[in-house]
Protein backbone atom coordinates (compact mmCIF):
# COMPACT_ATOMS: atom_id res chain seq x y z
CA UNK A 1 -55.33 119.79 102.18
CA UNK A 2 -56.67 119.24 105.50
CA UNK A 3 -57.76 121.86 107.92
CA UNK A 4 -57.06 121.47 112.12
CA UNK A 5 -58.81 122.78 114.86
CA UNK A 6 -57.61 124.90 117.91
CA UNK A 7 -56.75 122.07 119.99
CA UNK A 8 -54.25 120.62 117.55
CA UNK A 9 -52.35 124.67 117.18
CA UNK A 10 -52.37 124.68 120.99
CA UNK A 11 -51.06 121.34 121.43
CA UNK A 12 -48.36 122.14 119.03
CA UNK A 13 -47.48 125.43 120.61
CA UNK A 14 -47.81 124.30 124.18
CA UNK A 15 -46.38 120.97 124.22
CA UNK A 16 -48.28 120.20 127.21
CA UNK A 17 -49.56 116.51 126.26
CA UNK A 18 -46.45 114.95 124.95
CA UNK A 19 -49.05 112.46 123.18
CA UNK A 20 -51.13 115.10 121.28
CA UNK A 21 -47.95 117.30 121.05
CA UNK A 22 -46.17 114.41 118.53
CA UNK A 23 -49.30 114.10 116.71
CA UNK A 24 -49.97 117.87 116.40
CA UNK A 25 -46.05 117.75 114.46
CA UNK A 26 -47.04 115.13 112.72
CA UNK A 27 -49.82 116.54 111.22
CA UNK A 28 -48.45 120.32 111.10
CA UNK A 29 -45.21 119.21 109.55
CA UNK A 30 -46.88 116.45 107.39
CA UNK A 31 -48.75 118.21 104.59
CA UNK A 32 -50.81 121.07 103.23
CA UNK A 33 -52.68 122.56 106.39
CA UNK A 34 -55.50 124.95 106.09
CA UNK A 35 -55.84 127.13 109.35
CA UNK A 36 -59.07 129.11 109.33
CA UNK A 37 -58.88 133.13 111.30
CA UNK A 38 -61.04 131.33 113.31
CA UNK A 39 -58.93 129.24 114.91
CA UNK A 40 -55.91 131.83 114.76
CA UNK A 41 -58.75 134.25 116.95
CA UNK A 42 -59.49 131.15 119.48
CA UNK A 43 -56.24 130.01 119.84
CA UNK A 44 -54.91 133.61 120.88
CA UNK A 45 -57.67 133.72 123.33
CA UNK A 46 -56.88 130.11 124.72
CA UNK A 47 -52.66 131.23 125.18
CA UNK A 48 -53.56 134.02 127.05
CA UNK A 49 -55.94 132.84 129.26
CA UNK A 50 -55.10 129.08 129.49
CA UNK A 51 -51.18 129.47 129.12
CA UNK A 52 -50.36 133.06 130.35
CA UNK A 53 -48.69 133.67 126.95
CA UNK A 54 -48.32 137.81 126.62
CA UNK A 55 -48.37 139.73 123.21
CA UNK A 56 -45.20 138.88 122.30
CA UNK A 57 -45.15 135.04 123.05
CA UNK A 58 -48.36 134.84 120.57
CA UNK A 59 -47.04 137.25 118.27
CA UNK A 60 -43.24 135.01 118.06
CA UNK A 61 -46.08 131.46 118.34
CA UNK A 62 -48.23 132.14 115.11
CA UNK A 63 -45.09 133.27 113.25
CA UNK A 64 -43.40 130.74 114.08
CA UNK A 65 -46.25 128.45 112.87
CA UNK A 66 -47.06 130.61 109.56
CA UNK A 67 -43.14 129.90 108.70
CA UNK A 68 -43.98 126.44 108.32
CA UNK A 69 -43.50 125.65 105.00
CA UNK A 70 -47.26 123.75 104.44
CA UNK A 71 -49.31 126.52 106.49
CA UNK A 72 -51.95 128.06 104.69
CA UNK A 73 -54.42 130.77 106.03
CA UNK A 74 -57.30 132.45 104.05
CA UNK A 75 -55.14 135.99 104.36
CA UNK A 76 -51.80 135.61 105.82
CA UNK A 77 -50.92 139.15 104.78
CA UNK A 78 -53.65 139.90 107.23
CA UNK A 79 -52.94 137.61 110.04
CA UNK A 80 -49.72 139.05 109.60
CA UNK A 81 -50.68 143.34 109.29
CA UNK A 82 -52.69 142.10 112.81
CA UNK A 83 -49.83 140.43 114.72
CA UNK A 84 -47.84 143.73 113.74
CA UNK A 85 -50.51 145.40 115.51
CA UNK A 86 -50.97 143.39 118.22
CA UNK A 87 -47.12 143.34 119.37
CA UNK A 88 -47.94 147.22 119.16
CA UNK A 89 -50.86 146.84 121.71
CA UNK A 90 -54.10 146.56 119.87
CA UNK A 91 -55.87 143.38 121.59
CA UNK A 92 -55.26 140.86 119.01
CA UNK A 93 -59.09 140.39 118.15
CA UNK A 94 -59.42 144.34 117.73
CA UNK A 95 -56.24 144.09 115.57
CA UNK A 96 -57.97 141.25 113.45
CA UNK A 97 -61.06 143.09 113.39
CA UNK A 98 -58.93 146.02 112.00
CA UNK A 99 -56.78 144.42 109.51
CA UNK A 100 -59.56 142.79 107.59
CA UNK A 101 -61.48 146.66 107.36
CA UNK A 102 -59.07 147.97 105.30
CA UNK A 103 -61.58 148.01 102.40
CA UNK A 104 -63.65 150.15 104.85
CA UNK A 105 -63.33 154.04 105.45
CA UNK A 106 -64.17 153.83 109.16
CA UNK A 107 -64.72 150.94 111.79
CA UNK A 108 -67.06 151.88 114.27
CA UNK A 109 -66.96 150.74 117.81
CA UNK A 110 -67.82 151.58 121.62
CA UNK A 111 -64.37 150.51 122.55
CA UNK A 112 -62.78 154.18 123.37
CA UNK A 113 -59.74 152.34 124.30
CA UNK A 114 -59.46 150.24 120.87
CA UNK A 115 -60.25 154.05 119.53
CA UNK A 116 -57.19 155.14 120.68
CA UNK A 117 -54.76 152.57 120.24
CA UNK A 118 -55.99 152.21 116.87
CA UNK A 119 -55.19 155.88 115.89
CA UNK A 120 -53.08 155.79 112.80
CA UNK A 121 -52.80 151.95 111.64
CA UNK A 122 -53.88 151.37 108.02
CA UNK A 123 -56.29 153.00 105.99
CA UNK A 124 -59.62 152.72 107.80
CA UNK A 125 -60.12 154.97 110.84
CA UNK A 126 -61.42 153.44 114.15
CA UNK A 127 -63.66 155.83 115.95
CA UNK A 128 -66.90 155.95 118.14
CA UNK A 129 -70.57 155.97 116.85
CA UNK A 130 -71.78 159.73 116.96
């Protein structure tokens, strides 16, 4: 198994470098790849920012890629609870944040706004330090 880095998910999704894009398939297509939440976290930032993808674009992207029959993540059943959530409209990093807390009773943050979109996904409430 190997693992990739953001570059080689965004070139894959993009297509932008026809060059990288071929070896991106290549590799993505080729064999057992290991994609760390890491990346999955970076390369949502890098779509929205860098390629004006919205929610849904990202959400349709990494499922896309996670249907790939070689894709392996550390918790897809995570990555997966969070894209649910984020094609709701919790911020995909809150939503990650979230998703991997379910052990927790509550998540505690300054965000009021994650507060609120958060109110009544999963198990662990999202609320304010009192």
């Amino acid at each position: 198994m190997i693992a990739v880095d953001t570059n080689v998910l965004v070139r894959f999704l993009t297509r932008d470098e026809e060059g990288q894009y071929r070896k991106a398939v290549t590799v993505l297509e080729g064999g057992d790849v290991f994609i760390p939440e890491t990346i999955w976290l970076e390369t949502e930032w890098v779509l929205r920012y860098a390629y004006g993808f919205d929610a849904a674009a990202v959400v349709r992207a990494f499922r896309a890629v996670l249907g790939l029959p070689a894709i392996h993540t550390a918790d897809a059943s995570r990555l997966l609870l969070a894209l649910e959530w984020h094609a709701a409209g919790l911020d995909f990093a809150d939503a990650l944040h979230l998703s991997g807390s379910q052990e927790a009773e509550t998540f505690l943050t300054f965000d009021q706004a994650f507060v609120q979109k958060a109110t009544g996904l999963g198990h662990c409430r999202v609320a304010q330090p009192s």
